[in-house]
PDB file of N, CA and C in Angstrom:
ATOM      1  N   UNK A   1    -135.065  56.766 142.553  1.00  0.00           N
ATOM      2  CA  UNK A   1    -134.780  57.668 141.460  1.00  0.00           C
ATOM      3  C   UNK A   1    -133.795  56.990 140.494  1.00  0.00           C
ATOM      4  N   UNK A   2    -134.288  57.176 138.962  1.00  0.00           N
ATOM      5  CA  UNK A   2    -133.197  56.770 138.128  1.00  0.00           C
ATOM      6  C   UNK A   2    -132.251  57.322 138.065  1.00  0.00           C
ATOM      7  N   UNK A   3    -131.100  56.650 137.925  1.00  0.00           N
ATOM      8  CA  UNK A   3    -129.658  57.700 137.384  1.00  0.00           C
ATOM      9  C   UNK A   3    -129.319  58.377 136.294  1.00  0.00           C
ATOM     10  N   UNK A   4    -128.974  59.118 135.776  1.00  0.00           N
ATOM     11  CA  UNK A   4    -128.657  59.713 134.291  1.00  0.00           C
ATOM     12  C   UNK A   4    -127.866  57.855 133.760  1.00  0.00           C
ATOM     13  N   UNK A   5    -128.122  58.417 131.994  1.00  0.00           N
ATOM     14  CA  UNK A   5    -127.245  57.402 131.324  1.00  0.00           C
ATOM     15  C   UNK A   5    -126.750  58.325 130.088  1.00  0.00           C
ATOM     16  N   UNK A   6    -125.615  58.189 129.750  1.00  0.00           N
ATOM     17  CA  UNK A   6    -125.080  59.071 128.829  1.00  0.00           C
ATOM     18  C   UNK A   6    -124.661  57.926 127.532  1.00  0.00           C
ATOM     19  N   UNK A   7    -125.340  57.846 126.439  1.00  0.00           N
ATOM     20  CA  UNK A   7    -125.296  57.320 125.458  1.00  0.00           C
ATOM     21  C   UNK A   7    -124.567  57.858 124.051  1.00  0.00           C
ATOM     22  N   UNK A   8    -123.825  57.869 123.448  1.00  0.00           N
ATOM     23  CA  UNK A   8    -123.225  57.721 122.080  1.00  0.00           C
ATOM     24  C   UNK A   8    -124.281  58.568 120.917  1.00  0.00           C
ATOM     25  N   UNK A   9    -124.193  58.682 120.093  1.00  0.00           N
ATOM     26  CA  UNK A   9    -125.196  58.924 118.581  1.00  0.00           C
ATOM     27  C   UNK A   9    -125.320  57.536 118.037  1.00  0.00           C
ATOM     28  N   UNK A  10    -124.084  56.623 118.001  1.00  0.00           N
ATOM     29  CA  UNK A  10    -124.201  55.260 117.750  1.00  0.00           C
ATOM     30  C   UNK A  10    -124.717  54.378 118.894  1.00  0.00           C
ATOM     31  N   UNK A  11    -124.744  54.427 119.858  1.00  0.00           N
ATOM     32  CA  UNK A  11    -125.499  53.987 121.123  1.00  0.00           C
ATOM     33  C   UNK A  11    -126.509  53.709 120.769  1.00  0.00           C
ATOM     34  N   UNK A  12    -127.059  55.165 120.441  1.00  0.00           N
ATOM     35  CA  UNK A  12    -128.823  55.213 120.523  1.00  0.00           C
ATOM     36  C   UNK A  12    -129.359  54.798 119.472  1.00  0.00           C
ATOM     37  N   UNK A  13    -128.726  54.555 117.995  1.00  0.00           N
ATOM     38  CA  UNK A  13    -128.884  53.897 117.259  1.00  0.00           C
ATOM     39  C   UNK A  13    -128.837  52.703 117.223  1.00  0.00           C
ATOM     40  N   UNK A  14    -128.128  51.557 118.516  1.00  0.00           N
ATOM     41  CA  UNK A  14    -128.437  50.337 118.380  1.00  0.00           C
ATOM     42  C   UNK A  14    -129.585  50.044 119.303  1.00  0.00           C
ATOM     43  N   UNK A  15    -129.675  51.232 120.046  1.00  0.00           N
ATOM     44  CA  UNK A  15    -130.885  50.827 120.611  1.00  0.00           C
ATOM     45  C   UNK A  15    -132.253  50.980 120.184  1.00  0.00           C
ATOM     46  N   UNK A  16    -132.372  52.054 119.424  1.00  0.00           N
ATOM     47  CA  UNK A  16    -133.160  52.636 118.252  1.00  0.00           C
ATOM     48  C   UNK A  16    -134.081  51.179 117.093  1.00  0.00           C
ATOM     49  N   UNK A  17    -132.696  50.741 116.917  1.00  0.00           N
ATOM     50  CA  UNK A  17    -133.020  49.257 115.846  1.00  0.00           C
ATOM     51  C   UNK A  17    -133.022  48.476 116.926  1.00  0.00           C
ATOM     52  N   UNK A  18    -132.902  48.316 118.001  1.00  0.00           N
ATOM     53  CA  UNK A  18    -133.591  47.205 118.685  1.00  0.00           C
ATOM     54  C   UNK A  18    -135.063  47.332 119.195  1.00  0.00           C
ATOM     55  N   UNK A  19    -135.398  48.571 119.516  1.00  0.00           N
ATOM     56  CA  UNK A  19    -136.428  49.053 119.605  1.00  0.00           C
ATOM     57  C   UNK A  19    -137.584  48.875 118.192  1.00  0.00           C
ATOM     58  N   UNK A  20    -137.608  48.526 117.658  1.00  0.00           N
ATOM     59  CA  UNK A  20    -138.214  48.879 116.141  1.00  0.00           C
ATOM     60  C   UNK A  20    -138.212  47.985 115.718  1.00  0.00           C
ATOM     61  N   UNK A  21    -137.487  47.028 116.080  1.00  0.00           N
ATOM     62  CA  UNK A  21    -138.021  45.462 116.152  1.00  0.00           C
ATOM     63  C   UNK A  21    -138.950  44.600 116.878  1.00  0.00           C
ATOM     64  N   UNK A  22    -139.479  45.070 117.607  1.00  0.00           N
ATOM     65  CA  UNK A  22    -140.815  45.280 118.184  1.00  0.00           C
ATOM     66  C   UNK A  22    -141.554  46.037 118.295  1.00  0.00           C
ATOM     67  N   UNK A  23    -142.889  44.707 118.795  1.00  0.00           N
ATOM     68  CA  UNK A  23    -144.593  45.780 118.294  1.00  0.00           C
ATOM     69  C   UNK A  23    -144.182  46.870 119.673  1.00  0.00           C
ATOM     70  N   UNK A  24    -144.912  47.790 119.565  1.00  0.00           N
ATOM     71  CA  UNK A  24    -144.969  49.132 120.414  1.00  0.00           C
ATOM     72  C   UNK A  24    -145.294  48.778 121.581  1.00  0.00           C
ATOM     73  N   UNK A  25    -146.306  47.990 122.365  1.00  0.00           N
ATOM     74  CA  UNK A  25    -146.645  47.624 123.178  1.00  0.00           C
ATOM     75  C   UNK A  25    -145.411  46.859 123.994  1.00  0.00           C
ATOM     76  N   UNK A  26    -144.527  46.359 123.477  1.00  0.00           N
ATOM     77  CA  UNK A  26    -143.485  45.625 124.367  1.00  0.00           C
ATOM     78  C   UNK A  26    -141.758  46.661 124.649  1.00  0.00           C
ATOM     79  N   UNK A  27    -141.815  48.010 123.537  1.00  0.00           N
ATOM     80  CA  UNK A  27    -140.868  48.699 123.488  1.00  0.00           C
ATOM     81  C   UNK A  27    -140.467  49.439 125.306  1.00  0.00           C
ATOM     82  N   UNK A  28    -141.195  49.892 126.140  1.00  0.00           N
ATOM     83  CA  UNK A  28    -141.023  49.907 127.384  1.00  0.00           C
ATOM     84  C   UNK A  28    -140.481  49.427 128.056  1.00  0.00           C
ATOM     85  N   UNK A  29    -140.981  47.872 127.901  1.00  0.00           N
ATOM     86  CA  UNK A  29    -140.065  46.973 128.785  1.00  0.00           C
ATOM     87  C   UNK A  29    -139.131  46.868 128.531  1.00  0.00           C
ATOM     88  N   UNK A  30    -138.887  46.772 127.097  1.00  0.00           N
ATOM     89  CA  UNK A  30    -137.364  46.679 126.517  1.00  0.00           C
ATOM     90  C   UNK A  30    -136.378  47.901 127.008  1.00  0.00           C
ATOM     91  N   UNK A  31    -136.917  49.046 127.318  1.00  0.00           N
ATOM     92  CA  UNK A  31    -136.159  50.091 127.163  1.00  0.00           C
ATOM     93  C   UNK A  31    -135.487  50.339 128.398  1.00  0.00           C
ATOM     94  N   UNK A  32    -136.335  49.524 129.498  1.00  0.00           N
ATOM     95  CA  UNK A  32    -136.390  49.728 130.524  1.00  0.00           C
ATOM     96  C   UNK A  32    -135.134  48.564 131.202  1.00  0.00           C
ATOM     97  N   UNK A  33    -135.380  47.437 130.482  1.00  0.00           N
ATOM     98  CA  UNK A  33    -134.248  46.202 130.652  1.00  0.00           C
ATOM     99  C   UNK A  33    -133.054  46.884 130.049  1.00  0.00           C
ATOM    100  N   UNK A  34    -132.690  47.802 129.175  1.00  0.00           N
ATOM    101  CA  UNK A  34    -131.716  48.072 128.778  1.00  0.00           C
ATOM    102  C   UNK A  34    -131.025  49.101 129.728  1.00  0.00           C
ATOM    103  N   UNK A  35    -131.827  49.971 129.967  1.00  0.00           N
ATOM    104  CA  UNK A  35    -131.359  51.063 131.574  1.00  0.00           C
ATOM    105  C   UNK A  35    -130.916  50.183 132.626  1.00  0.00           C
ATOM    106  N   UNK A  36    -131.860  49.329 132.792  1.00  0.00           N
ATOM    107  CA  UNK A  36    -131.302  48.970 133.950  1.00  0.00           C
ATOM    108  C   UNK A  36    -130.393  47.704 134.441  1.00  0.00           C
ATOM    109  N   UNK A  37    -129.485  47.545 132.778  1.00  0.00           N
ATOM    110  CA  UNK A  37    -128.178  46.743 132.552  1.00  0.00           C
ATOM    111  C   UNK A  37    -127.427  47.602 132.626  1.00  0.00           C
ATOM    112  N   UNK A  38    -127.705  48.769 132.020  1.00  0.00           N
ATOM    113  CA  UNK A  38    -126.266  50.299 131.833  1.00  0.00           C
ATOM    114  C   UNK A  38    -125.945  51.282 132.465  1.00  0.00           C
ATOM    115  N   UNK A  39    -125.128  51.404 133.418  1.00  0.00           N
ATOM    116  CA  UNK A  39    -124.529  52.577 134.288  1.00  0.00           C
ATOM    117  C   UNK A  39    -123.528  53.623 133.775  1.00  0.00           C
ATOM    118  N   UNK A  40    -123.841  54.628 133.853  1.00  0.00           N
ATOM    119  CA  UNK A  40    -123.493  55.942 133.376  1.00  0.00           C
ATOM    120  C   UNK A  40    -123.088  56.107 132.498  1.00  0.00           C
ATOM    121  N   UNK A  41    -121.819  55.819 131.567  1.00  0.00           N
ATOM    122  CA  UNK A  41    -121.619  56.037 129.938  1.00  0.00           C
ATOM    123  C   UNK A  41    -120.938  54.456 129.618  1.00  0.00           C
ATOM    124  N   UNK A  42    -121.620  53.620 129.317  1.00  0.00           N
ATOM    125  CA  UNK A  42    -121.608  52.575 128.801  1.00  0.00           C
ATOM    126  C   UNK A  42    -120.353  52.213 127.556  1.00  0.00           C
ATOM    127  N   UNK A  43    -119.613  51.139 127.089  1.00  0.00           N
ATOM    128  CA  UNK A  43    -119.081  51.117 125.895  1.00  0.00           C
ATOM    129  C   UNK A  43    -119.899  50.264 125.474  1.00  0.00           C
ATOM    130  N   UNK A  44    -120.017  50.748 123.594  1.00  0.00           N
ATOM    131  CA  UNK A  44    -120.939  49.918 122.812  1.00  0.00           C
ATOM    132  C   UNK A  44    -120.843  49.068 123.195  1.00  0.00           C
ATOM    133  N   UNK A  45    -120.041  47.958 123.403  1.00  0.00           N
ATOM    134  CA  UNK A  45    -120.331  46.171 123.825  1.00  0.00           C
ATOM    135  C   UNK A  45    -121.096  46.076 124.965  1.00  0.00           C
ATOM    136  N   UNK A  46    -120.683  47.083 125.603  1.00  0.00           N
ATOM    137  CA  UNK A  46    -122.303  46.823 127.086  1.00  0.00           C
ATOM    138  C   UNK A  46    -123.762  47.243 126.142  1.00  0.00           C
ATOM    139  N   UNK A  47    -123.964  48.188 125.685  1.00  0.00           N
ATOM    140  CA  UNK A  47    -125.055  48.550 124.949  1.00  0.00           C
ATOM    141  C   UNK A  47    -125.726  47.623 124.042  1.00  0.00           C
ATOM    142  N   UNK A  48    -124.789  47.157 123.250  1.00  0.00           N
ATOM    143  CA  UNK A  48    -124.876  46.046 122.364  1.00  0.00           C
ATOM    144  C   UNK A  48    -125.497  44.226 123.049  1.00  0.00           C
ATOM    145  N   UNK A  49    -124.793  44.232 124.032  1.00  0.00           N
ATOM    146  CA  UNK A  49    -124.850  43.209 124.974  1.00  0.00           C
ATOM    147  C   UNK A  49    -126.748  43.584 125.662  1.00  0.00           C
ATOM    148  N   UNK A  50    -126.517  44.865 126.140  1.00  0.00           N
ATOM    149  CA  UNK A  50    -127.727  44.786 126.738  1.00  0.00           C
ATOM    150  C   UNK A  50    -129.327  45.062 125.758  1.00  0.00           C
ATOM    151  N   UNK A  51    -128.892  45.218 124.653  1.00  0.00           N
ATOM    152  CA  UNK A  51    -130.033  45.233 123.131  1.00  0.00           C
ATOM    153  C   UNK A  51    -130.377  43.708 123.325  1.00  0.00           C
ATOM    154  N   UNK A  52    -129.089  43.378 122.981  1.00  0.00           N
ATOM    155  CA  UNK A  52    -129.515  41.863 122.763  1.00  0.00           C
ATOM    156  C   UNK A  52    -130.285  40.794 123.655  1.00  0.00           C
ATOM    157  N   UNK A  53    -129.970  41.198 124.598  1.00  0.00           N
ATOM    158  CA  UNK A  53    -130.555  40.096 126.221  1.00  0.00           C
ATOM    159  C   UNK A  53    -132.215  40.939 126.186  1.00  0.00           C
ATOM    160  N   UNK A  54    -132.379  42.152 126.155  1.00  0.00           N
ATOM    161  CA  UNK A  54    -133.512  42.825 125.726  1.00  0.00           C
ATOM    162  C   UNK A  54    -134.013  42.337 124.909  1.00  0.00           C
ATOM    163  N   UNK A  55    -133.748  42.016 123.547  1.00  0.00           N
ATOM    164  CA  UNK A  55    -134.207  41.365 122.526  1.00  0.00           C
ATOM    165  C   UNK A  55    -134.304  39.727 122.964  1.00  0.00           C
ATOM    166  N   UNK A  56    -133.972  39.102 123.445  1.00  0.00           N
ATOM    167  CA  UNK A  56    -134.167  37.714 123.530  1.00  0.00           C
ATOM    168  C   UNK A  56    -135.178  37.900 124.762  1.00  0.00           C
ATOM    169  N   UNK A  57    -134.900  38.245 126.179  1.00  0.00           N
ATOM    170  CA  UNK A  57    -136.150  38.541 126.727  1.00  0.00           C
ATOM    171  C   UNK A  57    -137.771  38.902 125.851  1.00  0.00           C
ATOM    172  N   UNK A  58    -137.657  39.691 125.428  1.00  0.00           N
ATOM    173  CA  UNK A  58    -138.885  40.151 124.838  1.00  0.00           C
ATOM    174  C   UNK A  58    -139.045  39.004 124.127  1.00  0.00           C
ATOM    175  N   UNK A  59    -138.401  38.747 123.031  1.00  0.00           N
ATOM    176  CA  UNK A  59    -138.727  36.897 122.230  1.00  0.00           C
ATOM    177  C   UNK A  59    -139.076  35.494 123.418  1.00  0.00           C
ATOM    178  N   UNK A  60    -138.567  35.523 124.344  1.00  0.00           N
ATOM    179  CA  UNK A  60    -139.680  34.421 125.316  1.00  0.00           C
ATOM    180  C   UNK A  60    -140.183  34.766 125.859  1.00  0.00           C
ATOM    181  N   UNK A  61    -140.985  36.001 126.173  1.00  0.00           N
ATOM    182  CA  UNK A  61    -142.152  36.359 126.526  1.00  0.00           C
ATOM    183  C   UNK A  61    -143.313  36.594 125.372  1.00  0.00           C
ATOM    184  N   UNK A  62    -142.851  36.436 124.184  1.00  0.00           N
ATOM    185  CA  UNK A  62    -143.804  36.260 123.317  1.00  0.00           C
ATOM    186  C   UNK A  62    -144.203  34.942 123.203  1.00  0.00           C
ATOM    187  N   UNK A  63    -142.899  34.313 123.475  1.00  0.00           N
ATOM    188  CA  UNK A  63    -143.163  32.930 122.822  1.00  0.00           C
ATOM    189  C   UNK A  63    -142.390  32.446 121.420  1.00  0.00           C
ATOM    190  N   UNK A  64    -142.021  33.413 121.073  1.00  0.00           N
ATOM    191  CA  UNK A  64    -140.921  32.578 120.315  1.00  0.00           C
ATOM    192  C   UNK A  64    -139.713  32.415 120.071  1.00  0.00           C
ATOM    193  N   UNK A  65    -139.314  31.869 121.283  1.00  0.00           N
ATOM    194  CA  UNK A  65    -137.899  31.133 121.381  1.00  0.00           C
ATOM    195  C   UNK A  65    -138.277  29.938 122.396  1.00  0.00           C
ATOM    196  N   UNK A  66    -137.726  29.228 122.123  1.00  0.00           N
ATOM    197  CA  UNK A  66    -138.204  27.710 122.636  1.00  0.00           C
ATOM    198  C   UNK A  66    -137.018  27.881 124.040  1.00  0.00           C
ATOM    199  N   UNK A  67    -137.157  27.218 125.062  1.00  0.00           N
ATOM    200  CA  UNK A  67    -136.682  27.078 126.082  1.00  0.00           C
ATOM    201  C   UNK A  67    -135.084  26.068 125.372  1.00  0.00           C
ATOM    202  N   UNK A  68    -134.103  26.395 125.844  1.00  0.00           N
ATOM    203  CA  UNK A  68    -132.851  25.251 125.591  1.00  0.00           C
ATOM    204  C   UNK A  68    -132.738  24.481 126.674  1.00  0.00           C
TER     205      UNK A  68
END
């Protein structure tokens, strides 16, 4: 069972624009990598932190970000 996550109005807005930066088909996974970086009421820099690793995940599974 998932846990509750208690998010911000600004929270859900960075997750919102991270979301919407991808095609629809990959927004799930993303949403789903972001839950399951964040435990119970998060501060934006975890939220923020976990958009972003969401967002770069989803970019090398497309393929575009080159391996470093």
């Amino acid at each position: 069972m998932r846990r509750a996550l208690a998010l911000t109005d600004r929270q859900m807005t960075f997750v919102r624009r991270g979301a919407a930066m991808l095609p629809v088909h990959r927004r799930d996974a993303f949403l789903r990598a972001i839950a399951d970086r964040l435990i119970g009421e998060p501060t934006d820099s975890a939220v923020i932190e976990a958009v972003n690793l969401g967002l770069d995940a989803a970019a090398v599974v497309d393929g575009i970000k080159e391996a470093v």
